[in-house]
Structures are given as structure tokens and as C-alpha cells.
C-alpha atoms as a PDB file:
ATOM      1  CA  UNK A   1     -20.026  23.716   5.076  1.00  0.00           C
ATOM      2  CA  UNK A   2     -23.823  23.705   3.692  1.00  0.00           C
ATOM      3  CA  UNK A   3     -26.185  22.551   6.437  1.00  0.00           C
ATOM      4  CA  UNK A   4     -29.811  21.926   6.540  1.00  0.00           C
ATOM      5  CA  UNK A   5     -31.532  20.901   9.560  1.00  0.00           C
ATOM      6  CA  UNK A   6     -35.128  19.845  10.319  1.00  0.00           C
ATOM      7  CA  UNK A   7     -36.888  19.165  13.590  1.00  0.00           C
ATOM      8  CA  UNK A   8     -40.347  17.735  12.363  1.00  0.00           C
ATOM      9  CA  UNK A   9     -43.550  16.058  13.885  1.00  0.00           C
ATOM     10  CA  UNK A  10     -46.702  15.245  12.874  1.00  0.00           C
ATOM     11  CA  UNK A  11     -50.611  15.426  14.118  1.00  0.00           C
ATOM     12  CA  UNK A  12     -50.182  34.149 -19.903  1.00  0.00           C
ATOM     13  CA  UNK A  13     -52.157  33.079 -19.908  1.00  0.00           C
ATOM     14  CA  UNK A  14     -52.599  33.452 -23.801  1.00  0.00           C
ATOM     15  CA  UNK A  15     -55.858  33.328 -25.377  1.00  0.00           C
ATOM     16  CA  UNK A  16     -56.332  30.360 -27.580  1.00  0.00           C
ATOM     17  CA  UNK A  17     -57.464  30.446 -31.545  1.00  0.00           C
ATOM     18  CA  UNK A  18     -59.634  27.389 -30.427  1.00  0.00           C
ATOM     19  CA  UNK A  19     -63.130  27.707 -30.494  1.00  0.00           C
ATOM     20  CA  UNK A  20     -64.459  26.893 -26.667  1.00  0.00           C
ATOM     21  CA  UNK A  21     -67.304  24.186 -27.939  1.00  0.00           C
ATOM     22  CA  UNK A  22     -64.400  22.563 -29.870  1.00  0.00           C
ATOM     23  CA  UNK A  23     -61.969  22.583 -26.861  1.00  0.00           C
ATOM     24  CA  UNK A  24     -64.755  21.563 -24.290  1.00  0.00           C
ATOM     25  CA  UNK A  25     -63.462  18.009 -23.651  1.00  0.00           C
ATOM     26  CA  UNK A  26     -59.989  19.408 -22.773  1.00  0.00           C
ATOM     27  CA  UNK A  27     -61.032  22.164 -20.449  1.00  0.00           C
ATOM     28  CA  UNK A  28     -59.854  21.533 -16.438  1.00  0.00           C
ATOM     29  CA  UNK A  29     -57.351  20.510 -14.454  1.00  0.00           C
ATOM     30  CA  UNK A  30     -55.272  17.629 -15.338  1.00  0.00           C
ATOM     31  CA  UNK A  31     -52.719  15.421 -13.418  1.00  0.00           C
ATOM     32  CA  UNK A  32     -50.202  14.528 -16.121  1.00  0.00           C
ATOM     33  CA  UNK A  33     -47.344  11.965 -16.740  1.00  0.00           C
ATOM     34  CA  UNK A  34     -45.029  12.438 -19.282  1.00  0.00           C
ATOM     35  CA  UNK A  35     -42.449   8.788 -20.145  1.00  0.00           C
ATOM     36  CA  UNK A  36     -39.547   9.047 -22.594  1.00  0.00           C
ATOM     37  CA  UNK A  37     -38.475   6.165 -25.045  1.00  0.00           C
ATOM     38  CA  UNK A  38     -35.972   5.357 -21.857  1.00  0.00           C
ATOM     39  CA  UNK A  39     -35.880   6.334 -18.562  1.00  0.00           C
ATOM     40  CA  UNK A  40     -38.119   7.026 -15.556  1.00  0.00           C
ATOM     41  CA  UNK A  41     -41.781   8.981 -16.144  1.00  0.00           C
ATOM     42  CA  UNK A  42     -42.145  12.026 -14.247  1.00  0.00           C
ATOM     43  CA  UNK A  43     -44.934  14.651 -13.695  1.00  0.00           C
ATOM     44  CA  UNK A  44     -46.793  17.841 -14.825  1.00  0.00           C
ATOM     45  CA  UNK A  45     -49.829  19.406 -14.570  1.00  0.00           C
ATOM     46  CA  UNK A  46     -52.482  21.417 -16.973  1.00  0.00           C
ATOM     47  CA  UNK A  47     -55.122  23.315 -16.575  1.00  0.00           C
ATOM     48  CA  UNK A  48     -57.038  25.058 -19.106  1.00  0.00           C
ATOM     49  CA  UNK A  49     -60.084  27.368 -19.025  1.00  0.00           C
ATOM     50  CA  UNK A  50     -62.275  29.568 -20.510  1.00  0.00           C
ATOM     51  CA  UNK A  51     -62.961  32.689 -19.648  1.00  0.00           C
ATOM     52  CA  UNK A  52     -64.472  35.895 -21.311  1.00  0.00           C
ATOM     53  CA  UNK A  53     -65.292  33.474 -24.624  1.00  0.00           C
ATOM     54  CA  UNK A  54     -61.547  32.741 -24.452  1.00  0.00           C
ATOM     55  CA  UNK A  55     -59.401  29.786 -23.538  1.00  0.00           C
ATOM     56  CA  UNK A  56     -56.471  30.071 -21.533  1.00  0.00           C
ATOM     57  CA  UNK A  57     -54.183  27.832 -20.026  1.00  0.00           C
ATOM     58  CA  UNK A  58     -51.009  26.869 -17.999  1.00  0.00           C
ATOM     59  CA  UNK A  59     -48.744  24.122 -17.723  1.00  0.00           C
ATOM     60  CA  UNK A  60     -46.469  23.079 -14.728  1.00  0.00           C
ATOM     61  CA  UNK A  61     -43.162  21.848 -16.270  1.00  0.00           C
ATOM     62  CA  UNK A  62     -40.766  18.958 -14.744  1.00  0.00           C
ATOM     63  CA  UNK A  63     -39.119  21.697 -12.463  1.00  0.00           C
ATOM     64  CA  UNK A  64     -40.081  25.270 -11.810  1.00  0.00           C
ATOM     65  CA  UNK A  65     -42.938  27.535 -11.208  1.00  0.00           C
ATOM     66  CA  UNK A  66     -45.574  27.432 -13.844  1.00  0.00           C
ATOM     67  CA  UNK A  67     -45.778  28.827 -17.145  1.00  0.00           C
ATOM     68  CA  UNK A  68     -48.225  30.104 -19.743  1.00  0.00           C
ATOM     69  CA  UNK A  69     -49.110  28.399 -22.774  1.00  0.00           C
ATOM     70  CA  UNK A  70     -48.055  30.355 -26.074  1.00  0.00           C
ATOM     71  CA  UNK A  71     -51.046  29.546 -27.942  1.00  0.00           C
ATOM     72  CA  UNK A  72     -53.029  26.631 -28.681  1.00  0.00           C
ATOM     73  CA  UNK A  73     -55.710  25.398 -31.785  1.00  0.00           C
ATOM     74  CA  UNK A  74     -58.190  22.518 -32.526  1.00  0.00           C
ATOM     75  CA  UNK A  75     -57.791  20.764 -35.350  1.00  0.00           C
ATOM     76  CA  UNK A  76     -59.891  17.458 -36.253  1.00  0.00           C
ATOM     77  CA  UNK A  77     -60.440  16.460 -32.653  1.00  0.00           C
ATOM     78  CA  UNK A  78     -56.930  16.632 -31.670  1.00  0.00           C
ATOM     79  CA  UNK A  79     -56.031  19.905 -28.995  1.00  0.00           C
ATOM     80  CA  UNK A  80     -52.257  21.700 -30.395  1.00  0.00           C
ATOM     81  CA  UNK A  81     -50.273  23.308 -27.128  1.00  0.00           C
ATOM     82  CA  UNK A  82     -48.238  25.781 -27.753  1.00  0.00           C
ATOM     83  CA  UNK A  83     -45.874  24.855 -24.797  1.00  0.00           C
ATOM     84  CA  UNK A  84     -42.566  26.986 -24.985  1.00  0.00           C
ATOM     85  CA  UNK A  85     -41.264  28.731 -28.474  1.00  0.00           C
ATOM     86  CA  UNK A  86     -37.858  27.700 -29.976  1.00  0.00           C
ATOM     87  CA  UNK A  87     -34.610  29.482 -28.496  1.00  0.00           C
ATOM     88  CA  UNK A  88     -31.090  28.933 -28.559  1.00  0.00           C
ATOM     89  CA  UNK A  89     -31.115  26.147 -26.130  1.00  0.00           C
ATOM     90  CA  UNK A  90     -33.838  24.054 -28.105  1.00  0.00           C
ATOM     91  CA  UNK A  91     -36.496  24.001 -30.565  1.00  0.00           C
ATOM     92  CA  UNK A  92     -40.096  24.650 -29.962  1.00  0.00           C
ATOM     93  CA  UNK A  93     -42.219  22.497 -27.764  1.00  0.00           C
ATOM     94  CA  UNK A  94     -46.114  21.666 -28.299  1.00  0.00           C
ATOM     95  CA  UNK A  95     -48.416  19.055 -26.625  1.00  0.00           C
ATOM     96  CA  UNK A  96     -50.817  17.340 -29.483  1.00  0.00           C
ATOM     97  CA  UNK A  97     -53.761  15.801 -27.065  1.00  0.00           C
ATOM     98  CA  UNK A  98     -56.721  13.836 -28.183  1.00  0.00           C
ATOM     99  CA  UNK A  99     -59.501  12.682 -25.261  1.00  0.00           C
ATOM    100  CA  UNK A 100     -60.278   9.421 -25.489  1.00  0.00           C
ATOM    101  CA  UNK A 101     -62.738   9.578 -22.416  1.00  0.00           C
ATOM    102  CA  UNK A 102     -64.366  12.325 -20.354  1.00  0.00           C
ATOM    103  CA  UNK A 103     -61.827  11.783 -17.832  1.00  0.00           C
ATOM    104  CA  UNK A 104     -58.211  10.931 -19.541  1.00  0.00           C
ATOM    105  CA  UNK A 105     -56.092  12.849 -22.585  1.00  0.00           C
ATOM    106  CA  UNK A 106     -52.991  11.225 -24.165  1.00  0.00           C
ATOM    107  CA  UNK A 107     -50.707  12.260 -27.046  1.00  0.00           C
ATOM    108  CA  UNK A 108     -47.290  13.320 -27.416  1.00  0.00           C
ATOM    109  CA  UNK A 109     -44.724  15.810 -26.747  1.00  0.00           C
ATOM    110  CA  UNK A 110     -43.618  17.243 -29.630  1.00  0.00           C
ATOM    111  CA  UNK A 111     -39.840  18.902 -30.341  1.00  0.00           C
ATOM    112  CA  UNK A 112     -39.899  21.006 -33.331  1.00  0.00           C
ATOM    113  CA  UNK A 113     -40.995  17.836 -35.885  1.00  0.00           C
ATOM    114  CA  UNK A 114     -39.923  15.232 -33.563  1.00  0.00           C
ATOM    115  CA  UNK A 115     -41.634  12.791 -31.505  1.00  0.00           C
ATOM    116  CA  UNK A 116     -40.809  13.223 -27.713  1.00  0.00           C
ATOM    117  CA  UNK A 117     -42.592  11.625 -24.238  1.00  0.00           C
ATOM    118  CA  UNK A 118     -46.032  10.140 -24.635  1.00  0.00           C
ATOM    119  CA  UNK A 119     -48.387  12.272 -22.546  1.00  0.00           C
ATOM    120  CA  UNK A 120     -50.931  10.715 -20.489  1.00  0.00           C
ATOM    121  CA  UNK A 121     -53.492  12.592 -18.548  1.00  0.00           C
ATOM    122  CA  UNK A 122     -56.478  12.079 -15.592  1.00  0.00           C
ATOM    123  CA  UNK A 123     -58.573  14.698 -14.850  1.00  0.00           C
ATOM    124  CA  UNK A 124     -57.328  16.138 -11.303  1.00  0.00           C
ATOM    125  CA  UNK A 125     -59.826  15.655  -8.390  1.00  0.00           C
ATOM    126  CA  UNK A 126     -61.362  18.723  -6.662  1.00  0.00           C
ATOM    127  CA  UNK A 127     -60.195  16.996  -3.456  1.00  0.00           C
ATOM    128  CA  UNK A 128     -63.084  19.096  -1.693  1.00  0.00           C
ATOM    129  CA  UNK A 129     -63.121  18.079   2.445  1.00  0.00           C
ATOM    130  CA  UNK A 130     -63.967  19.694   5.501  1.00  0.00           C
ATOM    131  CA  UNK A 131     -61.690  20.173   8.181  1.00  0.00           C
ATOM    132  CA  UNK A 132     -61.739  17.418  10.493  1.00  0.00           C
ATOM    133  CA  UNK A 133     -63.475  18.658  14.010  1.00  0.00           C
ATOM    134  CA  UNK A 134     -60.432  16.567  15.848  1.00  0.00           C
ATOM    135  CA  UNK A 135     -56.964  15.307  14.895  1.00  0.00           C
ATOM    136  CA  UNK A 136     -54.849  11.764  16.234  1.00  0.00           C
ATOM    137  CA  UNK A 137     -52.527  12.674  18.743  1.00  0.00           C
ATOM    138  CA  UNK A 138     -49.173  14.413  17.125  1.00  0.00           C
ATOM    139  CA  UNK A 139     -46.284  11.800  16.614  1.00  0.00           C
ATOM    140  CA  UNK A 140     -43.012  12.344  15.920  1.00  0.00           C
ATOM    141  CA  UNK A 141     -41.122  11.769  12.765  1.00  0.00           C
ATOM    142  CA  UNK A 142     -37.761  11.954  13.266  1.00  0.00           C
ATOM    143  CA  UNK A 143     -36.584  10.208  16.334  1.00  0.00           C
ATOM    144  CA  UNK A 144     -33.391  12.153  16.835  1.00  0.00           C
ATOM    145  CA  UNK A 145     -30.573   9.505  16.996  1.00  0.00           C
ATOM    146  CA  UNK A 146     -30.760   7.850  12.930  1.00  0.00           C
ATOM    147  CA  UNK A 147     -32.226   8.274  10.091  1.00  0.00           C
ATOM    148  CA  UNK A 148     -34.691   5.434  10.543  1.00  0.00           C
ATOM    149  CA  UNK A 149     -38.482   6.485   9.154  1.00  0.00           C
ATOM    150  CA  UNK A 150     -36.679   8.369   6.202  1.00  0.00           C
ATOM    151  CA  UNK A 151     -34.794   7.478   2.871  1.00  0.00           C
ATOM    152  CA  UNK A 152     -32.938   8.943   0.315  1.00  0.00           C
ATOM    153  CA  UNK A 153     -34.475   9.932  -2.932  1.00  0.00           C
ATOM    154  CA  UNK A 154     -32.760   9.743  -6.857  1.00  0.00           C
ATOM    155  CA  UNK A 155     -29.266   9.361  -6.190  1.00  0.00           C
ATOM    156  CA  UNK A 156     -28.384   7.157  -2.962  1.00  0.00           C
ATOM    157  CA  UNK A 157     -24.587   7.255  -3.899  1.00  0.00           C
ATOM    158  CA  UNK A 158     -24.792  11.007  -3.059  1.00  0.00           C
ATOM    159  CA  UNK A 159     -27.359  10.843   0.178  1.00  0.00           C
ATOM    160  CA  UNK A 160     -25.614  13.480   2.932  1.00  0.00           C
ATOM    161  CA  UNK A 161     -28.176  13.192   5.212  1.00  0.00           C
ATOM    162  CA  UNK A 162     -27.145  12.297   9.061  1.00  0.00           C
ATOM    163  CA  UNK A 163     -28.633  12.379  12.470  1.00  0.00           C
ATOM    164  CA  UNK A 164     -26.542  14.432  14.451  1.00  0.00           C
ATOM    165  CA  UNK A 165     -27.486  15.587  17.976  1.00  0.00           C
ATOM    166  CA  UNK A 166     -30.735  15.443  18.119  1.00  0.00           C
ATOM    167  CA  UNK A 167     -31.158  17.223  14.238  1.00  0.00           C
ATOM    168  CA  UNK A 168     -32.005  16.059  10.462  1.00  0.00           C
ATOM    169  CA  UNK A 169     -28.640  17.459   8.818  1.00  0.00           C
ATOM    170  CA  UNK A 170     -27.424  18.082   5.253  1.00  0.00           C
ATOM    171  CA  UNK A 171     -24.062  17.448   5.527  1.00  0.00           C
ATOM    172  CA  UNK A 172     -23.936  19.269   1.460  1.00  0.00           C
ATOM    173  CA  UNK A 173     -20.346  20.499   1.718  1.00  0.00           C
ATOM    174  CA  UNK A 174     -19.591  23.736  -0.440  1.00  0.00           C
ATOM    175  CA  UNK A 175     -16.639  24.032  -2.268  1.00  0.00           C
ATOM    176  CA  UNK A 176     -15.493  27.479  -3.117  1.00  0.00           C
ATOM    177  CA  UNK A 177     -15.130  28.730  -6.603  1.00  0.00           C
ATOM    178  CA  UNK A 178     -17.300  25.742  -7.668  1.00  0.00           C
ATOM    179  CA  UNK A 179     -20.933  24.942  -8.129  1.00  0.00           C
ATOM    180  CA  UNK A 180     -22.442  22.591  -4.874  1.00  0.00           C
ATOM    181  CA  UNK A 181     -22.008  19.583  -6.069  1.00  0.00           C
ATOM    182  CA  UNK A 182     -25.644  18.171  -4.671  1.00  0.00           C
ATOM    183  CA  UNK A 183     -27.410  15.979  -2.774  1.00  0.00           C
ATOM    184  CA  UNK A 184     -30.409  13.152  -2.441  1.00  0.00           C
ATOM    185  CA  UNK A 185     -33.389  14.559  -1.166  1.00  0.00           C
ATOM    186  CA  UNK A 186     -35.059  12.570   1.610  1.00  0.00           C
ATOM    187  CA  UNK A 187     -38.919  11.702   2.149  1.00  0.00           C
ATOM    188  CA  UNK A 188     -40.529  10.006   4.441  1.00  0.00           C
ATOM    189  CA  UNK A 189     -40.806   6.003   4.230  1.00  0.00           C
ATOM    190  CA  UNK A 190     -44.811   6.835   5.709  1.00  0.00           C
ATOM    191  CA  UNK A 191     -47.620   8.619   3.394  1.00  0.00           C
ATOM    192  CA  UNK A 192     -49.802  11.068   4.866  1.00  0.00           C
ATOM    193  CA  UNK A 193     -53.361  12.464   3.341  1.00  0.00           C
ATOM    194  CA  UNK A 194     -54.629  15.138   5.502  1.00  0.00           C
ATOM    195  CA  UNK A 195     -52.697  16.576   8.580  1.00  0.00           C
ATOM    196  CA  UNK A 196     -51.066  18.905  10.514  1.00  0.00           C
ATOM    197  CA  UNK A 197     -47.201  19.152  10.608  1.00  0.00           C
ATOM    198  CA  UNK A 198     -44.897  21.087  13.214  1.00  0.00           C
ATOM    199  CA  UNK A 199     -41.415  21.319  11.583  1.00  0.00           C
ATOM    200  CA  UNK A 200     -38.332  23.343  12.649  1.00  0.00           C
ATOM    201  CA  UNK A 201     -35.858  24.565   9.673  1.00  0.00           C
ATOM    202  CA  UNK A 202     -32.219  25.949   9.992  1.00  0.00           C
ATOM    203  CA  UNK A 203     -31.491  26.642   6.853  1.00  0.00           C
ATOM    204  CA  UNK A 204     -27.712  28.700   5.583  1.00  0.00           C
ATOM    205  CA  UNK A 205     -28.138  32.131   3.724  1.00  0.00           C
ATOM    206  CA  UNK A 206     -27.827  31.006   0.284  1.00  0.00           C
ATOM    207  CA  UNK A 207     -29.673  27.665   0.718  1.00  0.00           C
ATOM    208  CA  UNK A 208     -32.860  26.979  -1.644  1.00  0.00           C
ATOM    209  CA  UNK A 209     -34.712  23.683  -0.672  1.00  0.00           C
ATOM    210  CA  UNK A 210     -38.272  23.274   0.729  1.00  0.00           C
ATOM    211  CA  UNK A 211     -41.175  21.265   2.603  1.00  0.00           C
ATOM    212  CA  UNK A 212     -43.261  18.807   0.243  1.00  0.00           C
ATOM    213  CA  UNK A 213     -46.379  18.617   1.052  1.00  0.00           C
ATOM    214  CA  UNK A 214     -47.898  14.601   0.098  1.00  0.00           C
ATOM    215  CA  UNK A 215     -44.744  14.866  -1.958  1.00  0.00           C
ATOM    216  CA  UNK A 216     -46.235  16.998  -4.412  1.00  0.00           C
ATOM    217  CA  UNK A 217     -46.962  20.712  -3.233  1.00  0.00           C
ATOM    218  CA  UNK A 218     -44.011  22.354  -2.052  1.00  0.00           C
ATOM    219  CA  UNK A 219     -43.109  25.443   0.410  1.00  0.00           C
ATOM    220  CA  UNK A 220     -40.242  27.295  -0.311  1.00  0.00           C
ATOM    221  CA  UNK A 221     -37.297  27.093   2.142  1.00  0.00           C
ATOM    222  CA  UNK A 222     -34.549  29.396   1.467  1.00  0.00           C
ATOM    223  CA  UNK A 223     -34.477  31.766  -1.455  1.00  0.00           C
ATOM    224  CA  UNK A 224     -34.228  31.927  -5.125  1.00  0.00           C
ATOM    225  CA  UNK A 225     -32.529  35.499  -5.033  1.00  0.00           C
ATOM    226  CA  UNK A 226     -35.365  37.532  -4.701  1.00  0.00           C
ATOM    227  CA  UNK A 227     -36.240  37.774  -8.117  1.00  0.00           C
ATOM    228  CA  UNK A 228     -39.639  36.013  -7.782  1.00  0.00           C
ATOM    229  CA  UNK A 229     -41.798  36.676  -4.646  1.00  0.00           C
ATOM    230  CA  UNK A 230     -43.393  33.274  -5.101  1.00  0.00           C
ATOM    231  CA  UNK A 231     -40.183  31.520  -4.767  1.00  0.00           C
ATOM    232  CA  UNK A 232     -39.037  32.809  -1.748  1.00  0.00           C
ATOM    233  CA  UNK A 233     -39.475  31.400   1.960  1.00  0.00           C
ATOM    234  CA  UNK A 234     -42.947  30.408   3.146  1.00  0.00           C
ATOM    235  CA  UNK A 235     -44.209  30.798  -0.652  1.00  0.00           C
ATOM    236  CA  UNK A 236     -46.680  27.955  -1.873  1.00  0.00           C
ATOM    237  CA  UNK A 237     -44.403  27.800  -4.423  1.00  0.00           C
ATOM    238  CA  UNK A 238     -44.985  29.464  -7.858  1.00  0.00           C
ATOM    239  CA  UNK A 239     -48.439  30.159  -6.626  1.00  0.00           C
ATOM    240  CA  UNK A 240     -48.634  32.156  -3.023  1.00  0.00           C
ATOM    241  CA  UNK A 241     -46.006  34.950  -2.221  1.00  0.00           C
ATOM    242  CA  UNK A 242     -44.896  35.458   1.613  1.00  0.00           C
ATOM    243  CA  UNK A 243     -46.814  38.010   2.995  1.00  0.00           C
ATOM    244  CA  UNK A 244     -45.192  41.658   1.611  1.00  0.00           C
ATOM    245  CA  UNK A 245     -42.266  42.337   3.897  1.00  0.00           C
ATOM    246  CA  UNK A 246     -41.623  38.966   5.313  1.00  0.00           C
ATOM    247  CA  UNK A 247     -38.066  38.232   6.712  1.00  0.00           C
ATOM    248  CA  UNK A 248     -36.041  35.377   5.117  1.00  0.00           C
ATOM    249  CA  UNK A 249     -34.096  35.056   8.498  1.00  0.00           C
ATOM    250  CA  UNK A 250     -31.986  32.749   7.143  1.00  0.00           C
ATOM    251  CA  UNK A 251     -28.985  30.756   9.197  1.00  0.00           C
ATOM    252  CA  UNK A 252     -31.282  30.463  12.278  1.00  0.00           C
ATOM    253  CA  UNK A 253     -34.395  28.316  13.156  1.00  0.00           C
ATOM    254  CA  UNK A 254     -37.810  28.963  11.765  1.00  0.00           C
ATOM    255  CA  UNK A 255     -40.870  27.095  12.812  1.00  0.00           C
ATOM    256  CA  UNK A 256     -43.085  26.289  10.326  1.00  0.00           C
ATOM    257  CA  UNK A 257     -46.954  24.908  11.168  1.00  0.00           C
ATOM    258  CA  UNK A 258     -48.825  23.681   8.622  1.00  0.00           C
ATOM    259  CA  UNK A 259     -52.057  22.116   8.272  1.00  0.00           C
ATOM    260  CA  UNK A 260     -53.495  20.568   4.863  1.00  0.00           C
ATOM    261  CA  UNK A 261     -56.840  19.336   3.956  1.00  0.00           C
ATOM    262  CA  UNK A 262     -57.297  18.089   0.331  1.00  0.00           C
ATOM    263  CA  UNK A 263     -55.959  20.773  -1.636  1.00  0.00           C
ATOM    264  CA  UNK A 264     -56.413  23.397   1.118  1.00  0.00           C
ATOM    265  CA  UNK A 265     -53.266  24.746   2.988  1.00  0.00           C
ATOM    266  CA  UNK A 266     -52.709  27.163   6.268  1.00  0.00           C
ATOM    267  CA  UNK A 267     -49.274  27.660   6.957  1.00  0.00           C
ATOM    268  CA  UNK A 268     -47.776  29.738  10.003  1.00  0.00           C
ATOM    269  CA  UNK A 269     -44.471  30.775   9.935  1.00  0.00           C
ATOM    270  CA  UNK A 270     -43.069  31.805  13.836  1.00  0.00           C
ATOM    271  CA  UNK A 271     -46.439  32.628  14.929  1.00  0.00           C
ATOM    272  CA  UNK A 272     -47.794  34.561  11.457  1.00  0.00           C
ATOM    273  CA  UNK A 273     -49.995  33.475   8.940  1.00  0.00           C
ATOM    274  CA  UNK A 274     -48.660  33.174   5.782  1.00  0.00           C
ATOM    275  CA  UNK A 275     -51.432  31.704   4.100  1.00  0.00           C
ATOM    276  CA  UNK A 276     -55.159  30.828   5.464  1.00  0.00           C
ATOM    277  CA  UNK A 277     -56.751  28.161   3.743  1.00  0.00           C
ATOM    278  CA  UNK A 278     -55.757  28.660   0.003  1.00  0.00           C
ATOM    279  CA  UNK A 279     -56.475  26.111  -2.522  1.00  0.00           C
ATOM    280  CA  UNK A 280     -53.261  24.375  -4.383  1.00  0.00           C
ATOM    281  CA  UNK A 281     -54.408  24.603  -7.950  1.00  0.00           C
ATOM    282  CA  UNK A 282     -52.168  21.424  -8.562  1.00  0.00           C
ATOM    283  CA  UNK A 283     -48.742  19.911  -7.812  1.00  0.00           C
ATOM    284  CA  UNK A 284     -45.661  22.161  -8.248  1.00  0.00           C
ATOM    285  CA  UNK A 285     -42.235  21.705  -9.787  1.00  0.00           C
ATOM    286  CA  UNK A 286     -40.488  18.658  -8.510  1.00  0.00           C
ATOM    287  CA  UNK A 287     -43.504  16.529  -7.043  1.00  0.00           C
ATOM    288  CA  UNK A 288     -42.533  13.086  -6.994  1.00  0.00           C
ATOM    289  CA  UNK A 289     -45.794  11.656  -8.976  1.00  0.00           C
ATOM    290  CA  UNK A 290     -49.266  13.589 -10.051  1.00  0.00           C
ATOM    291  CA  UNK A 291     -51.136  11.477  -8.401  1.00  0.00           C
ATOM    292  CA  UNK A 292     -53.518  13.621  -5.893  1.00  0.00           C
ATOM    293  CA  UNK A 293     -56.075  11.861  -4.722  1.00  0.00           C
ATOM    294  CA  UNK A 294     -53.532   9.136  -2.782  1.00  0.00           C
ATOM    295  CA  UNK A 295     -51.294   9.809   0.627  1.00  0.00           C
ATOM    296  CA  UNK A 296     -48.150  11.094  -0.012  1.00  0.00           C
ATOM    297  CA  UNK A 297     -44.433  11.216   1.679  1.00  0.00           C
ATOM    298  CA  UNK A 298     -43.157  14.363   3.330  1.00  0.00           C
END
């Protein structure tokens, strides 16, 4: 049996062939929102630069840690992403972008010579506050009998989640010799901007979930295998590593405190600082929407 339980309260980059002067209207960070022919929208995130006379840039897919652009060009206005090259599994992807303002880029995904999603982009905000000199008295999220103040997320057919003595619990059975068949996420029904949340984490040895931050920045729970430092637990996902050395201590509770101001995260794991006040460049694989400036679920 696969259980996850949660106590919680509240208080590469490749150079570019582009000229910089000709890519100057694309250059930043950008919230975007990619929406197929059918189906529900769903987010990324861009950010290019230049640097050294060069222009470099990295894209935050659907799901994922982020990834480096292959290569990119201007040509008549219009700003070519090399996105991912052609393999086995699929042919080549490319963003083709054109700015129709100094804030907003749309265009279209391209698959090898097909049309895919419309892209549409804002430019992220810098999301620049000061930590507030006092905080509301905490309050408590979860009450500890039902699962009122929280709902499923995607699939509500498959929803697992249960309050059971006094815990949050993924009752995600495992079935041996097979994959795990899955489970809704859950959020919570209230959105938070800035905060500071106290939650409590039992997760099992070969679990891989993690803590949402507005819904849209997440720290790793669990592990990944090891193969990634930046996806392991306590990582700012894709972009901070735990610090060198740091236990996973999975199948046992781990108390996580975690305070957030705009785009600015601390987060104490049992007592140590994992990270002090590090900027989120943007939202990470999974976020529910790109939209950063609003309040978001946990």
C-alpha cells in the first residue's frame, strides 16, 4: 500500500544565430500558454537572454525540469525556437513567435511541418516585494476529520485521497509487477499570494510527489532516483539542489517550513535551511496555470 500523508497549516543554453538588436523584443521572461485544436490549455515558461553578445534561452515544457533551446534565428520579424530535435519518439519541435506588443508574443508550435498549439505569451512580472515586518495569525488547513477545504484535481473518478486519523492520506494502492496505476492530485479550494506554510510529509521510499507553491512552483517530495540533484527532496525543483549530503529519510515524517514572498522562497527542512531567499526564475513542470502575478492553491 502507497501512502502519502500531509499535516499542513498556514501563516544549454545554446547560443542563438540571431542578431541581439533583431531579437530585442523577445528577450525576458515569459509566462506562456500553449491550447491545442481540442482539449484543455496548459502552461510553460521562456526566458531568453543575452549575454556575452549572445542569446540564450530556456524553455519549461508541460512536465519536467527545464530544458535548453537547440538554436534559434530571426527571420522577417518573426523569432524561430529551436525547441527539441527529432528522435524516434517524434519529429522536431520549434516555436515561430512574432510580438505584437512590448508585453505579449503569440505564434505556433510547430511539429516537423505541421501546425501544433497556438502559443500565447505575457511578459512574466518581476514580482519584486519586501518581506512583510508581521504575518496574520497561522490557520490551519486541514481540519483533520474530512477532506473539506481541499479538492481533487484532473481525474475525480480516480481521487484516493481520505482523512484518516487526524492525516491527509493517499490511499494510491501498489500493485506488484505493475506500474501504480495513479491518482488525482489535490489543491486547496483557497488561493494564497505571499505566506508562510508549516507542513508535515510522510512520504514511502519510492514515492515522487511534491509541495506547490501558488500552484505553480513546486518542491520536490520523494525522489526521482537520484539521477538529478534538482529533483530530489527539498529541491526547488529543476532549479535548487538539496544542500550536498542531504538525507531523503523517506517512510517517516519530515517537516517542511516554508515562507514565499513574490518569487522569493526560504525553505527549512527539520530545522536546516535548504534554501535562503532564492528567486524562482518561473513556474516549474506541472503548475496548474502561468499566471504569476495572482494567488494561487497549495
Amino acid at each position: 500500500m502507497r501512502k502519502l500523508v500531509l499535516l499542513v497549516a498556514v501563516a544549454f543554453i545554446m547560443p542563438w544565430t540571431a542578431s541581439a538588436q533583431g531579437a530585442k523584443a523577445f528577450l525576458g521572461r515569459w509566462d506562456m500558454t500553449v491550447t491545442p485544436a481540442t482539449g484543455t490549455p496548459w502552461p510553460q515558461w521562456m526566458e531568453l537572454v543575452e549575454k556575452d553578445g549572445k542569446i540564450e534561452g530556456r524553455v519549461q515544457p508541460r512536465g519536467g525540469g527545464w530544458r535548453k533551446i537547440d538554436g534559434a534565428s530571426v527571420e522577417s520579424g518573426k523569432m524561430i525556437i529551436q525547441v527539441s530535435p527529432a528522435t524516434p519518439r517524434g519529429p522536431a519541435v520549434r516555436w515561430e513567435l512574432t510580438s505584437p506588443g512590448a508585453d505579449k508574443v503569440s505564434g505556433v508550435e510547430k511539429r516537423g511541418d505541421n501546425d501544433g498549439p497556438a502559443l500565447a505569451g505575457v511578459r512574466a512580472p518581476k514580482l519584486d516585494r519586501k518581506t512583510p515586518k508581521a504575518w496574520t495569525a497561522p490557520r490551519a488547513l486541514f481540519n483533520g476529520k474530512d477532506l473539506t477545504g481541499w479538492e481533487p484535481i484532473g481525474n475525480v473518478k480516480n481521487n484516493k485521497w481520505v482523512a484518516r486519523d487526524g492525516e491527509l492520506v493517499n490511499d494510491n494502492p501498489e500493485v506488484e509487477g505493475q506500474r501504480n496505476p495513479g491518482a488525482a492530485n489535490i489543491k486547496t479550494t483557497a488561493k494564497f499570494q505571499d505566506f508562510k506554510l508549516h507542513i508535515e510529509v510522510n512520504c514511502p521510499p519510492t514515492g515522487n510527489s511534491g509541495i506547490y507553491l501558488r500552484g505553480r512552483y513546486e518542491i520536490q517530495v520523494g525522489t526521482e532516483g537520484g539521477k538529478l540533484p534538482d529533483h530530489e527532496m527539498g529541491a526547488v525543483y529543476s532549479h535548487y539542489p538539496p544542500p550536498a549530503g542531504a538525507a531523503l529519510n523517506l517512510g517517516q515524517w519530515t517537516t517542511f517550513d516554508i515562507t514565499f514572498v513574490g518569487r522569493h522562497v526560504t525553505v527549512v527542512r527539520d530545522g536546516k535551511v535548504y534554501h535562503d531567499n532564492v528567486e524562482i526564475p518561473g513556474p516549474t513542470g506541472g503548475a496548474l496555470d502561468s499566471n504569476e502575478s495572482e494567488p494561487g492553491p497549495f
